[in-house]
C-alpha atoms as a PDB file:
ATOM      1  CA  UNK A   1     106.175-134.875 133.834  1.00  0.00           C
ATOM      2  CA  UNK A   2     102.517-133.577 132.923  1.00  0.00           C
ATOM      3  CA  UNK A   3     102.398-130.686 130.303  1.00  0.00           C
ATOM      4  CA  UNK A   4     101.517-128.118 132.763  1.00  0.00           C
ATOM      5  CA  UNK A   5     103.808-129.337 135.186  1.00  0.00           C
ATOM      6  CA  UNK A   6     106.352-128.990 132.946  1.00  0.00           C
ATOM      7  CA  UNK A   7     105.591-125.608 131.668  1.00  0.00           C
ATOM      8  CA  UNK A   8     105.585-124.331 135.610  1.00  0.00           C
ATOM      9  CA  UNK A   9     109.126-125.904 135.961  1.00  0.00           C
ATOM     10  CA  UNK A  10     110.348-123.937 133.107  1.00  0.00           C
ATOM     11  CA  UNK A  11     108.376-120.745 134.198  1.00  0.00           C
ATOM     12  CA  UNK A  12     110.491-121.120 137.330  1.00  0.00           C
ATOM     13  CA  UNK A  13     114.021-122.227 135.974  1.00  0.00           C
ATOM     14  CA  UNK A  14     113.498-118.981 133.433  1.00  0.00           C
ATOM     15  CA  UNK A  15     112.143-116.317 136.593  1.00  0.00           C
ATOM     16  CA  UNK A  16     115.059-118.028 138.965  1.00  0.00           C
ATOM     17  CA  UNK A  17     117.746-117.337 136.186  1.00  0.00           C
ATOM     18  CA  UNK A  18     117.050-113.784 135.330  1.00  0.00           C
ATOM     19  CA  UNK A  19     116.411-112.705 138.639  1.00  0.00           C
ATOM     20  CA  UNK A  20     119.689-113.940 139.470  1.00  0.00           C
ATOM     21  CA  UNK A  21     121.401-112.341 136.085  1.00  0.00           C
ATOM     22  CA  UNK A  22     119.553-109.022 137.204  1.00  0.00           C
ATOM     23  CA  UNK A  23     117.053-108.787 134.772  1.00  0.00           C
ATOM     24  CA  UNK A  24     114.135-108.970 136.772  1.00  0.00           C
ATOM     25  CA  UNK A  25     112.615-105.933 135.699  1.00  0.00           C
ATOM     26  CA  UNK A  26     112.747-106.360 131.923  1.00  0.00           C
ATOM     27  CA  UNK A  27     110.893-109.648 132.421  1.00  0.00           C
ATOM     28  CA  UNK A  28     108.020-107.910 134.617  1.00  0.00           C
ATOM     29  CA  UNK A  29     107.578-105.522 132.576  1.00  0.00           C
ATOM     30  CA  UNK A  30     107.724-106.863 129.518  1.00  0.00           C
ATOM     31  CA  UNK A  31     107.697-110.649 128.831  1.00  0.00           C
ATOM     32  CA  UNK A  32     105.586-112.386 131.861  1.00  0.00           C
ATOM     33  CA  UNK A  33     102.590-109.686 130.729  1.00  0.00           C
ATOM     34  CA  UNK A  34     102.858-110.695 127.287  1.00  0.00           C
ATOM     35  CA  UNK A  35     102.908-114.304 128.170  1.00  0.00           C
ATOM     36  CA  UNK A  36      99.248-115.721 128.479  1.00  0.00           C
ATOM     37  CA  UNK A  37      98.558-119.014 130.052  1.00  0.00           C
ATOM     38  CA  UNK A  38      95.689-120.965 128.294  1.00  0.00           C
ATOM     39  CA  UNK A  39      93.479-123.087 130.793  1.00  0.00           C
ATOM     40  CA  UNK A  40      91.331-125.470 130.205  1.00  0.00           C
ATOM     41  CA  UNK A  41      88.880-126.807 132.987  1.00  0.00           C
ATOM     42  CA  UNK A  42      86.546-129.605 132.685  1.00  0.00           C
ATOM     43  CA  UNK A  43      83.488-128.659 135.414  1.00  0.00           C
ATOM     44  CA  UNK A  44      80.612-130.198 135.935  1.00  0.00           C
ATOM     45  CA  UNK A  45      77.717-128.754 136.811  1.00  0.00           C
ATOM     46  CA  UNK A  46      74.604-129.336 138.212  1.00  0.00           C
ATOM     47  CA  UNK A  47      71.439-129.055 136.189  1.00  0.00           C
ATOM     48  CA  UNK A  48      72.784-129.042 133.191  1.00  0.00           C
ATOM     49  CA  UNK A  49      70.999-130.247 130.665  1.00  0.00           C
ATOM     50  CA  UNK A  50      72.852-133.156 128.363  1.00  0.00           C
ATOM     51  CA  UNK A  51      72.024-130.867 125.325  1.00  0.00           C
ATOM     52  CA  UNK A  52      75.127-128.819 126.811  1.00  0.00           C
ATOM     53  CA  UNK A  53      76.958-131.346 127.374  1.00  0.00           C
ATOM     54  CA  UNK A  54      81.030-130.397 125.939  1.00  0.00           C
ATOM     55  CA  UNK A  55      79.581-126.798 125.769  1.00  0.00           C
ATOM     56  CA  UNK A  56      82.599-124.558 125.955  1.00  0.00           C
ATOM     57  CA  UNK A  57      82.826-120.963 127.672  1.00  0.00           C
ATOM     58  CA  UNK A  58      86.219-118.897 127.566  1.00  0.00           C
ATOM     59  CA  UNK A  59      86.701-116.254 130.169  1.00  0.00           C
ATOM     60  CA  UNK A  60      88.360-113.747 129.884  1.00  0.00           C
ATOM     61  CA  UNK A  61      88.727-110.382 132.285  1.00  0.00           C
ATOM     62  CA  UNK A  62      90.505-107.221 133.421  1.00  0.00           C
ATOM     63  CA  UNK A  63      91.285-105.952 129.497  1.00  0.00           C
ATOM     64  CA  UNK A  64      92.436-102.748 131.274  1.00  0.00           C
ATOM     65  CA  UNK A  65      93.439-100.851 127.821  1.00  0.00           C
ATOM     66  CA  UNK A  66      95.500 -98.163 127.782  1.00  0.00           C
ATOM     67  CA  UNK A  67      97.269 -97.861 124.695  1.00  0.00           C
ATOM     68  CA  UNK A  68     100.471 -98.024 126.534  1.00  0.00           C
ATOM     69  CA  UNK A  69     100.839-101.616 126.885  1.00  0.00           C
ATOM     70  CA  UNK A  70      97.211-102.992 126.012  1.00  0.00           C
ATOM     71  CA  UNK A  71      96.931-101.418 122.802  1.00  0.00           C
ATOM     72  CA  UNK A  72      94.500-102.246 120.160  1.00  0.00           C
ATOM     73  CA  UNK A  73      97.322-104.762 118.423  1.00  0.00           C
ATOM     74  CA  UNK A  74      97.500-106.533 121.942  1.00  0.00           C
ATOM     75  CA  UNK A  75      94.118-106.895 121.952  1.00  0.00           C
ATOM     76  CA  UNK A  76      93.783-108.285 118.322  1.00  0.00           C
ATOM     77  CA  UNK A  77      96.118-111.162 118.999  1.00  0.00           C
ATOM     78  CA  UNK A  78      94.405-111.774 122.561  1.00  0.00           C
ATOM     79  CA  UNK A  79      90.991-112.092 120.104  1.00  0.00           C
ATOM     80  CA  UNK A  80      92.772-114.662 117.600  1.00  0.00           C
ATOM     81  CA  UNK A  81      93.670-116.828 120.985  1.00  0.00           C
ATOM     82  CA  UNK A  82      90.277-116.808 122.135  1.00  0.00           C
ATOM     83  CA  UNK A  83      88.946-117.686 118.878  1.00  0.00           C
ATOM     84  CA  UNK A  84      91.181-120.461 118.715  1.00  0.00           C
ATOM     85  CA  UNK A  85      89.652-121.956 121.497  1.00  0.00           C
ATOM     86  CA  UNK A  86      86.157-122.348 119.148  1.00  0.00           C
ATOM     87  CA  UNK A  87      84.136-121.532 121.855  1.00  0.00           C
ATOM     88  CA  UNK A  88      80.264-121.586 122.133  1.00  0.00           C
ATOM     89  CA  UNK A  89      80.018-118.494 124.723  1.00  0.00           C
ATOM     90  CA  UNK A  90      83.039-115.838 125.261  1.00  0.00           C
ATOM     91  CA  UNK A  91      82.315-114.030 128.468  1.00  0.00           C
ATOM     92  CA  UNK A  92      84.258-111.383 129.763  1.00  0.00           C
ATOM     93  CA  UNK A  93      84.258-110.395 133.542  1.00  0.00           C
ATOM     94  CA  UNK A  94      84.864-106.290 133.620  1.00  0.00           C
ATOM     95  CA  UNK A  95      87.968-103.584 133.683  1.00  0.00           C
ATOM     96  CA  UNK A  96      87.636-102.778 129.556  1.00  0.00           C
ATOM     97  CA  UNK A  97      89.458-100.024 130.538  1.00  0.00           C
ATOM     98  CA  UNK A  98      91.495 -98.457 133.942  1.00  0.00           C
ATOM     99  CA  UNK A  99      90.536 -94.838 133.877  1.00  0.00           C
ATOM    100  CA  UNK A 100      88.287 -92.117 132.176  1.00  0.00           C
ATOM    101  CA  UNK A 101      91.026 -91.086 129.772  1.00  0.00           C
ATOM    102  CA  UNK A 102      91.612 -94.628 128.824  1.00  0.00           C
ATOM    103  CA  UNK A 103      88.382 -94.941 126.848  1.00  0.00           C
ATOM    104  CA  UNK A 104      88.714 -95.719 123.635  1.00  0.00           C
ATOM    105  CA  UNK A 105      86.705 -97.064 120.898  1.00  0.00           C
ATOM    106  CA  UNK A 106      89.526 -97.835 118.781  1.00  0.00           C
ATOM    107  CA  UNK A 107      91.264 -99.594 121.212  1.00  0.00           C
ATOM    108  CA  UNK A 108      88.641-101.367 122.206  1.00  0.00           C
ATOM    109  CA  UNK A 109      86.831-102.173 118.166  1.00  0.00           C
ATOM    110  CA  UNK A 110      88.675-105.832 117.994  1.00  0.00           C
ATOM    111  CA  UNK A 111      86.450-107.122 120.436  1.00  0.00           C
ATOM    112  CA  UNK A 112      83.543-107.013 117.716  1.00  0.00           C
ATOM    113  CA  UNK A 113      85.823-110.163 115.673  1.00  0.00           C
ATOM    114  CA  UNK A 114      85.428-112.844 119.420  1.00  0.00           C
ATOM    115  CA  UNK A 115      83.752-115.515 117.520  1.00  0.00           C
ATOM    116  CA  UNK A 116      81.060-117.679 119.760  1.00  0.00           C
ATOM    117  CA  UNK A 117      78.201-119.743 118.166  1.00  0.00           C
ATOM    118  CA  UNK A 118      76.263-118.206 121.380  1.00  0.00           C
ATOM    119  CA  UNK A 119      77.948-114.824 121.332  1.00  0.00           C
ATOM    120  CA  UNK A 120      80.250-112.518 124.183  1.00  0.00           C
ATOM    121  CA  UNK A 121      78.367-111.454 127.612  1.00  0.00           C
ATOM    122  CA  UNK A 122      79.886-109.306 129.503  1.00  0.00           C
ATOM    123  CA  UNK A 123      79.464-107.218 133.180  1.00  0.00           C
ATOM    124  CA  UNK A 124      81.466-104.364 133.880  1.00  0.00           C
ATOM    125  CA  UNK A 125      83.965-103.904 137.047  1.00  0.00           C
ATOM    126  CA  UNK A 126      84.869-100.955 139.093  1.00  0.00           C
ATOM    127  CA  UNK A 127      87.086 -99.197 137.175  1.00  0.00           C
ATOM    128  CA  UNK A 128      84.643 -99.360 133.877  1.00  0.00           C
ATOM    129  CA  UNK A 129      81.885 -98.185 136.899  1.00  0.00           C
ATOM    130  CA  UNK A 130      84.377 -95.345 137.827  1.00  0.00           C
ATOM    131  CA  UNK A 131      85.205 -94.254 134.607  1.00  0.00           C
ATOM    132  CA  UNK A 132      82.255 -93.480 132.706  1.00  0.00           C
ATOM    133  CA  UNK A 133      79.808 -96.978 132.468  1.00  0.00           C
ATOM    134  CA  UNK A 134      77.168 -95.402 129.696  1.00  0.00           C
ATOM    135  CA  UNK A 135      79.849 -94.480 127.294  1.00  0.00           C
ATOM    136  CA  UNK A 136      81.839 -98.018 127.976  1.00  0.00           C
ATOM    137  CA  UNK A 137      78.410 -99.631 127.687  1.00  0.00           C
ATOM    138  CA  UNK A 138      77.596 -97.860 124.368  1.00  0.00           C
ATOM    139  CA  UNK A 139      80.772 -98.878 123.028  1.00  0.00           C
ATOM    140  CA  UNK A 140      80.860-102.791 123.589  1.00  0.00           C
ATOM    141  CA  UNK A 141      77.158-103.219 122.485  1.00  0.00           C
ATOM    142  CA  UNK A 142      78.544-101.189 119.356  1.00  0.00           C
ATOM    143  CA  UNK A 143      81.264-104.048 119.230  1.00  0.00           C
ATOM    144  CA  UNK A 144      78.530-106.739 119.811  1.00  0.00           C
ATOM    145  CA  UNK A 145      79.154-107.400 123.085  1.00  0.00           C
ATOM    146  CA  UNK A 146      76.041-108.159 124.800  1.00  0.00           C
ATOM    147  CA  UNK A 147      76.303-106.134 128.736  1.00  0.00           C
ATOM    148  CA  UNK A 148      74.430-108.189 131.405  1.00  0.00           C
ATOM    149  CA  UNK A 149      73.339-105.338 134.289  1.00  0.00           C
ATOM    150  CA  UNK A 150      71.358-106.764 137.044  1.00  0.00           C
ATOM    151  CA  UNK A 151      69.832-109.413 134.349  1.00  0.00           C
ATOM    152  CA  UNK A 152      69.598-112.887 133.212  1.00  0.00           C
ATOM    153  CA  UNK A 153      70.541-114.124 129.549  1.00  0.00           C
ATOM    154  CA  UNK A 154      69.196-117.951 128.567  1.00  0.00           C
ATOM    155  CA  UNK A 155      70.718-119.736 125.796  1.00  0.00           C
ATOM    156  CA  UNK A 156      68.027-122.611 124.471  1.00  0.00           C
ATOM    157  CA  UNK A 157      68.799-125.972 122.797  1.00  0.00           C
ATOM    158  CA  UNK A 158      65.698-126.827 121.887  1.00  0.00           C
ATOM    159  CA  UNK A 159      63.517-127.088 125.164  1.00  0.00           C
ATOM    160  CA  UNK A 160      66.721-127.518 127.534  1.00  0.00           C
ATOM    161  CA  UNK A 161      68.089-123.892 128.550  1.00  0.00           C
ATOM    162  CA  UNK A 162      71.581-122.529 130.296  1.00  0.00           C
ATOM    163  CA  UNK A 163      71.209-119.237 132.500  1.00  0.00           C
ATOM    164  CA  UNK A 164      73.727-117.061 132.617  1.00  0.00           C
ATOM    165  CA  UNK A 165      73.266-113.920 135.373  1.00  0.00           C
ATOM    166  CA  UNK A 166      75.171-110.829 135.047  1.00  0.00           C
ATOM    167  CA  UNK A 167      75.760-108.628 137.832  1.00  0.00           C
ATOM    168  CA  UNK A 168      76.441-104.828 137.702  1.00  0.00           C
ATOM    169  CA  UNK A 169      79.542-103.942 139.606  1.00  0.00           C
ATOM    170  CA  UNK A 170      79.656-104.594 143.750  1.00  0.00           C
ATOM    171  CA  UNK A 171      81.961-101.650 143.754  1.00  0.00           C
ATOM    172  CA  UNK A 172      80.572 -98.141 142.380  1.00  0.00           C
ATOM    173  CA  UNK A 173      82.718 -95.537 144.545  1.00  0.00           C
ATOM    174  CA  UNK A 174      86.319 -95.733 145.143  1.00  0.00           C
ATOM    175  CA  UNK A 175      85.601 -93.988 148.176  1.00  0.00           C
ATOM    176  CA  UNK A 176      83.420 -96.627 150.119  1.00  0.00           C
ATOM    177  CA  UNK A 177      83.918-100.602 149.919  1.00  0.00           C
ATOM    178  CA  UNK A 178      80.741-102.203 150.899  1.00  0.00           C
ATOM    179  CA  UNK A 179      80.730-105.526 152.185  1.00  0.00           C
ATOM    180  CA  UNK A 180      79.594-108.302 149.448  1.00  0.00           C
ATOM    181  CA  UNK A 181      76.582-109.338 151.647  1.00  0.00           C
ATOM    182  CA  UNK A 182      74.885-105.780 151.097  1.00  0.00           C
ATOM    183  CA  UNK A 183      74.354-107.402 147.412  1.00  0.00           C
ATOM    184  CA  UNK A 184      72.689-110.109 148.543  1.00  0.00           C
ATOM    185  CA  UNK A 185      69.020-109.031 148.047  1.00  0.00           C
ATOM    186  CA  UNK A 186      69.480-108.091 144.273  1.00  0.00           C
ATOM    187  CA  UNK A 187      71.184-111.090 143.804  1.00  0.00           C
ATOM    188  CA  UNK A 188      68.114-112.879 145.099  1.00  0.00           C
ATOM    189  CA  UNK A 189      65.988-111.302 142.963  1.00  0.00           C
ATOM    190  CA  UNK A 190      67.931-112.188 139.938  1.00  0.00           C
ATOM    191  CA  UNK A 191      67.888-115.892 140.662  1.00  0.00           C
ATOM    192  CA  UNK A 192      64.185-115.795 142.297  1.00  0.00           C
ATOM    193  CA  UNK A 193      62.985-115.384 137.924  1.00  0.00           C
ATOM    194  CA  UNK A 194      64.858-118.048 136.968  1.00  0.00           C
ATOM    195  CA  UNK A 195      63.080-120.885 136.431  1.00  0.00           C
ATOM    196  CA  UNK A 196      63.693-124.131 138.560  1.00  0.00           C
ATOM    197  CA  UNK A 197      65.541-126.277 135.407  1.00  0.00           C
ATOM    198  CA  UNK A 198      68.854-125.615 133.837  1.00  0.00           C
ATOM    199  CA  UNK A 199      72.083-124.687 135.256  1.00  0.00           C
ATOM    200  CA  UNK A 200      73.094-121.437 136.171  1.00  0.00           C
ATOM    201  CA  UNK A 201      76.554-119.488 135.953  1.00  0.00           C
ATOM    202  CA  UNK A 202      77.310-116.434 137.087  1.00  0.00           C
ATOM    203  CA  UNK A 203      79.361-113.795 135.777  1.00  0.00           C
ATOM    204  CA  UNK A 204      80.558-111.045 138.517  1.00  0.00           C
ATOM    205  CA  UNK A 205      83.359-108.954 138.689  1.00  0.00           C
ATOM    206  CA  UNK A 206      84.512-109.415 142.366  1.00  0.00           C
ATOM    207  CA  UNK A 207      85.068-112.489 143.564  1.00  0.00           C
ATOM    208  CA  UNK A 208      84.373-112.646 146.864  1.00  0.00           C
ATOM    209  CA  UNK A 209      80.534-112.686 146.065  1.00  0.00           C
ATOM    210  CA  UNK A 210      81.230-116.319 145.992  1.00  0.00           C
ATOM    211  CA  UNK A 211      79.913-116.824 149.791  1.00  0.00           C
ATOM    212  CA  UNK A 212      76.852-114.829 149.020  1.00  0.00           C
ATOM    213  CA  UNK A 213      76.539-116.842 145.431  1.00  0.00           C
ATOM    214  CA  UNK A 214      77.498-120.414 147.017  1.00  0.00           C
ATOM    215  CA  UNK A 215      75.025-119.549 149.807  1.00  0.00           C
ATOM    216  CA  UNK A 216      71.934-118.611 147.406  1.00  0.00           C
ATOM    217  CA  UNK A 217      71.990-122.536 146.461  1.00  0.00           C
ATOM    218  CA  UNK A 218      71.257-121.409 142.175  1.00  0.00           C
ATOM    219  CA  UNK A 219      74.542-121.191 140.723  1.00  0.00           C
ATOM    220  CA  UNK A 220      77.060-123.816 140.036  1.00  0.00           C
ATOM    221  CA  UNK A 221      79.250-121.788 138.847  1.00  0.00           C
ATOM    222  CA  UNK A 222      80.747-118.184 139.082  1.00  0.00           C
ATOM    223  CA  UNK A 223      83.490-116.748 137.348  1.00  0.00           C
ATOM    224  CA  UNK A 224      85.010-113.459 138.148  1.00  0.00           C
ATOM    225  CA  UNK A 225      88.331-111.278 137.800  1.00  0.00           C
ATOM    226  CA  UNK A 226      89.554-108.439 139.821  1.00  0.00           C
ATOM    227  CA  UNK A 227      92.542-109.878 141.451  1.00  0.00           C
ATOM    228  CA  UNK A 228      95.046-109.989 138.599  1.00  0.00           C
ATOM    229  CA  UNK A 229      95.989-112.856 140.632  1.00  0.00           C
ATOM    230  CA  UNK A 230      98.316-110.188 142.655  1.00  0.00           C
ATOM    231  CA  UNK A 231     100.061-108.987 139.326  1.00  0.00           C
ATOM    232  CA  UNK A 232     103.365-110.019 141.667  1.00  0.00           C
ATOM    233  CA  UNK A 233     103.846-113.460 143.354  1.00  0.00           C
ATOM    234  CA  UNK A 234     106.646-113.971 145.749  1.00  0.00           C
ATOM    235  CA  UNK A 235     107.315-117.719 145.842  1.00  0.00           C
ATOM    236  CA  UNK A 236     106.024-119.398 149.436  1.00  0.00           C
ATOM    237  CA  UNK A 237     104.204-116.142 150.309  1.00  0.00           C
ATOM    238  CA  UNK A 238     101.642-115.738 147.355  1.00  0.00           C
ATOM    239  CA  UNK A 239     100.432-112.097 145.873  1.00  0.00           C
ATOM    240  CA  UNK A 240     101.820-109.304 147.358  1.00  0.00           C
ATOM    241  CA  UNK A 241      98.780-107.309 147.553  1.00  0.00           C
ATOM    242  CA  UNK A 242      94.987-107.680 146.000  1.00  0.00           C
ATOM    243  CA  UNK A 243      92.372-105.378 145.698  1.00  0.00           C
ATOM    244  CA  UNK A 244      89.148-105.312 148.188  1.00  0.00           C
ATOM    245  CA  UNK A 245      87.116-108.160 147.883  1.00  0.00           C
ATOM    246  CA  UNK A 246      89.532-109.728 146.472  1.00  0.00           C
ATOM    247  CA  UNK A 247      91.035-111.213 150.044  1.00  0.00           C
ATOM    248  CA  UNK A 248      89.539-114.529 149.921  1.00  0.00           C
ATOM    249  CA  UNK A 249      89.624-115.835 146.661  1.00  0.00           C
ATOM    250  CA  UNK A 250      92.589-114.810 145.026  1.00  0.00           C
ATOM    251  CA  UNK A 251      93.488-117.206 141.662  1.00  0.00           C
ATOM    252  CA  UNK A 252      91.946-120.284 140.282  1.00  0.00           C
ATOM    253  CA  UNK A 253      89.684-122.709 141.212  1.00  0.00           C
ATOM    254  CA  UNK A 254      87.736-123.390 144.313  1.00  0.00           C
ATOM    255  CA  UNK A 255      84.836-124.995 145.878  1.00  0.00           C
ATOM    256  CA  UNK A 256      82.231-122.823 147.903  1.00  0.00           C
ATOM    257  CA  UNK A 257      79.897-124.623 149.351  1.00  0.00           C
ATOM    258  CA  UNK A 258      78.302-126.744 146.235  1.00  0.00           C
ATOM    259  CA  UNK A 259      79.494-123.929 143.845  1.00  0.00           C
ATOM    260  CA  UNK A 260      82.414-123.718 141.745  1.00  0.00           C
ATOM    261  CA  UNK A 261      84.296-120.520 141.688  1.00  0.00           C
ATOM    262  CA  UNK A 262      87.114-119.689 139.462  1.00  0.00           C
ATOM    263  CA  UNK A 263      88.820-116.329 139.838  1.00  0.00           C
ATOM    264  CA  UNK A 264      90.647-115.338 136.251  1.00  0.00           C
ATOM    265  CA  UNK A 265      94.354-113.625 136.649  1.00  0.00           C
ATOM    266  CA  UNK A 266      92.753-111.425 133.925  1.00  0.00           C
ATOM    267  CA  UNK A 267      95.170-109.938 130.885  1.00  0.00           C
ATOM    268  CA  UNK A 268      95.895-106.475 131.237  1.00  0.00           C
ATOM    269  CA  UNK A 269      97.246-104.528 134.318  1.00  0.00           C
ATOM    270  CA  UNK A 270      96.958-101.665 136.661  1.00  0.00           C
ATOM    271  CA  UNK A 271     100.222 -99.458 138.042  1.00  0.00           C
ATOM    272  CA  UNK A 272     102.749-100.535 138.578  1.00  0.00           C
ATOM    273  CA  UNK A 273     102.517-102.301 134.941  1.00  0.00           C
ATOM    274  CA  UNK A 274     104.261-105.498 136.355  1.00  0.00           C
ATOM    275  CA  UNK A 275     103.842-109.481 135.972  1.00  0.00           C
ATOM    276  CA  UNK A 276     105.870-111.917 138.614  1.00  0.00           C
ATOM    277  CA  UNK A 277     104.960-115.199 138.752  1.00  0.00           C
ATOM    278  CA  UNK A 278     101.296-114.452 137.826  1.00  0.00           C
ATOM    279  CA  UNK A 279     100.842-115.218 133.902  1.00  0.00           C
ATOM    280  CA  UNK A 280      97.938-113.391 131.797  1.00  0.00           C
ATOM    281  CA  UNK A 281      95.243-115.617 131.514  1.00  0.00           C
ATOM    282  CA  UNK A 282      92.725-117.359 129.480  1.00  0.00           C
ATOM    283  CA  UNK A 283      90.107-119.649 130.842  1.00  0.00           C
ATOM    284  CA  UNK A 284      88.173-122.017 128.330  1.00  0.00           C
ATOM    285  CA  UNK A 285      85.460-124.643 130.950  1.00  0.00           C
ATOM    286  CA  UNK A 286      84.128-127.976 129.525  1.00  0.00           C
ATOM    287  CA  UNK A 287      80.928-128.018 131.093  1.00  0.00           C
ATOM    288  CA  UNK A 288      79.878-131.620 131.735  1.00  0.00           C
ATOM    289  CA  UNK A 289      76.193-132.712 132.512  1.00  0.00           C
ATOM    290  CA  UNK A 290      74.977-134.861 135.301  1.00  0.00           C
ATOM    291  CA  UNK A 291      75.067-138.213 134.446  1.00  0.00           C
ATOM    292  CA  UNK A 292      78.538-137.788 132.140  1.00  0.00           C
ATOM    293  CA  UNK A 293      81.997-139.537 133.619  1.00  0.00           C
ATOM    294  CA  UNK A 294      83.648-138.799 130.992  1.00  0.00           C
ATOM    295  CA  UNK A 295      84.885-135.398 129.374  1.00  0.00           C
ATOM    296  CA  UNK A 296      83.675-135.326 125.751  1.00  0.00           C
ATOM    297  CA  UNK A 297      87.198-134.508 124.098  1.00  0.00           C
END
């Protein structure tokens, strides 16, 4: 049996035998969350220069501190996992935080030890957009994390370049959900300056922009958060419930169009505090270059 396959099989055995012992809700609350999943994707992508070729982003998403269960020790040993993954590029797809009185510089200071040869990029997601976006802003640039809003970051080797767009939030009021195709024209204009060479990936909180993205024709890639993956999977049925545009591309990896998508279960979590079948997650992608059958490992 693979590795993974393996791992699910004992991730199943282990939920099937508490839940029937009746300790379902000690493992949701406390050892599924704590549990994070480390994936590694090889994806190719189009346009990508053979200087990048084995160049390695780790995603990560949905931080959601709030010194309850995501505390500032949490967060240090989520760092020493990413760094362990001796990545070029960390990105991170939104939700530092859940609320306005869960902002915390403390909490959030280990994020300034992510090691990357190209540096952290990040966007912010509707609950960093709800909560107070200047001050959350302020305090990852203060942690050297780099904020893409509306903009375009290009990382050279030499003459060959990778573009990485970050878009601000598709959800700024918690009173109004707009559909993802009234972001379309900024979108546009973001990928109308990028030159014609050199892959693009594209870092948004929501995933269902993935239609709009795939459609555009720029991006290979877009990687997003938002879902939590459902925070609670019932077996044959999926997540229970996701958040607005969240409906259509729930967990993992997909195909839109020409694009790749992957949707990140994220590592923190919003009320009820609760994991069931939907590990914490780290992402590390492989990017291959045209031209490349083989994965460079």
């Amino acid at each position: 049996m693979k590795r993974r396959s393996l791992l699910r099989a004992t991730l199943a055995a282990t939920v099937g035998t508490i839940v029937v012992s009746g300790g379902t809700s000690f493992y949701a609350h406390t050892i599924e969350p704590a549990w994070i999943e480390i994936n590694t994707l090889p994806v190719h992508l189009p346009r990508l220069d053979p200087a990048f070729h084995g160049y390695r982003i780790v995603h990560i998403t949905d931080i959601h501190i709030d010194d309850a269960w995501m505390t500032a020790k949490r967060l240090e040993e989520i760092v020493q996992l990413v760094n362990g993954q001796k990545a070029d590029l960390v990105v991170i797809t939104g939700d530092f935080v859940t609320d306005e009185y869960n902002i915390s510089a403390r909490t959030l200071a280990p994020l300034r030890y992510l090691q990357a040869r190209d540096g952290v990029l990040a966007v912010l997601g509707n609950h960093d957009i709800w909560s107070g976006p200047e001050l959350i802003r302020s305090i990852l640039e203060d942690n050297d994390v780099r904020v893409l809003a509306d903009t375009t970051h290009s990382i050279q080797r030499h003459d060959a370049a990778l573009h990485i767009i970050g878009m601000d939030d598709l959800w700024p009021s918690s009173d109004v959900v707009e559909p993802v195709w009234t972001h379309k024209d900024r979108f546009q204009r973001l990928t109308d300056a990028l030159p014609d060479t050199g892959a693009a990936i594209l870092l948004v909180h929501e995933p269902d922009f993935a239609d709009i993205a795939a459609a555009n024709g720029r991006c290979a890639l877009q990687l997003s958060g938002h879902s939590h993956g459902g925070q609670i999977r019932v077996p044959f049925l999926g997540a229970i419930q996701v958040p607005p545009l969240a409906s259509r591309y729930r967990d993992g990896l997909y195909r839109v169009g020409q694009m790749l998508h992957y949707t990140n279960r994220g590592l923190g979590m919003v009320e009820p505090r609760v994991r069931l079948n939907c590990l914490p997650e780290i992402a590390t992608f492989v990017c291959l270059a045209d031209g490349y059958a083989k994965t460079p490992w």
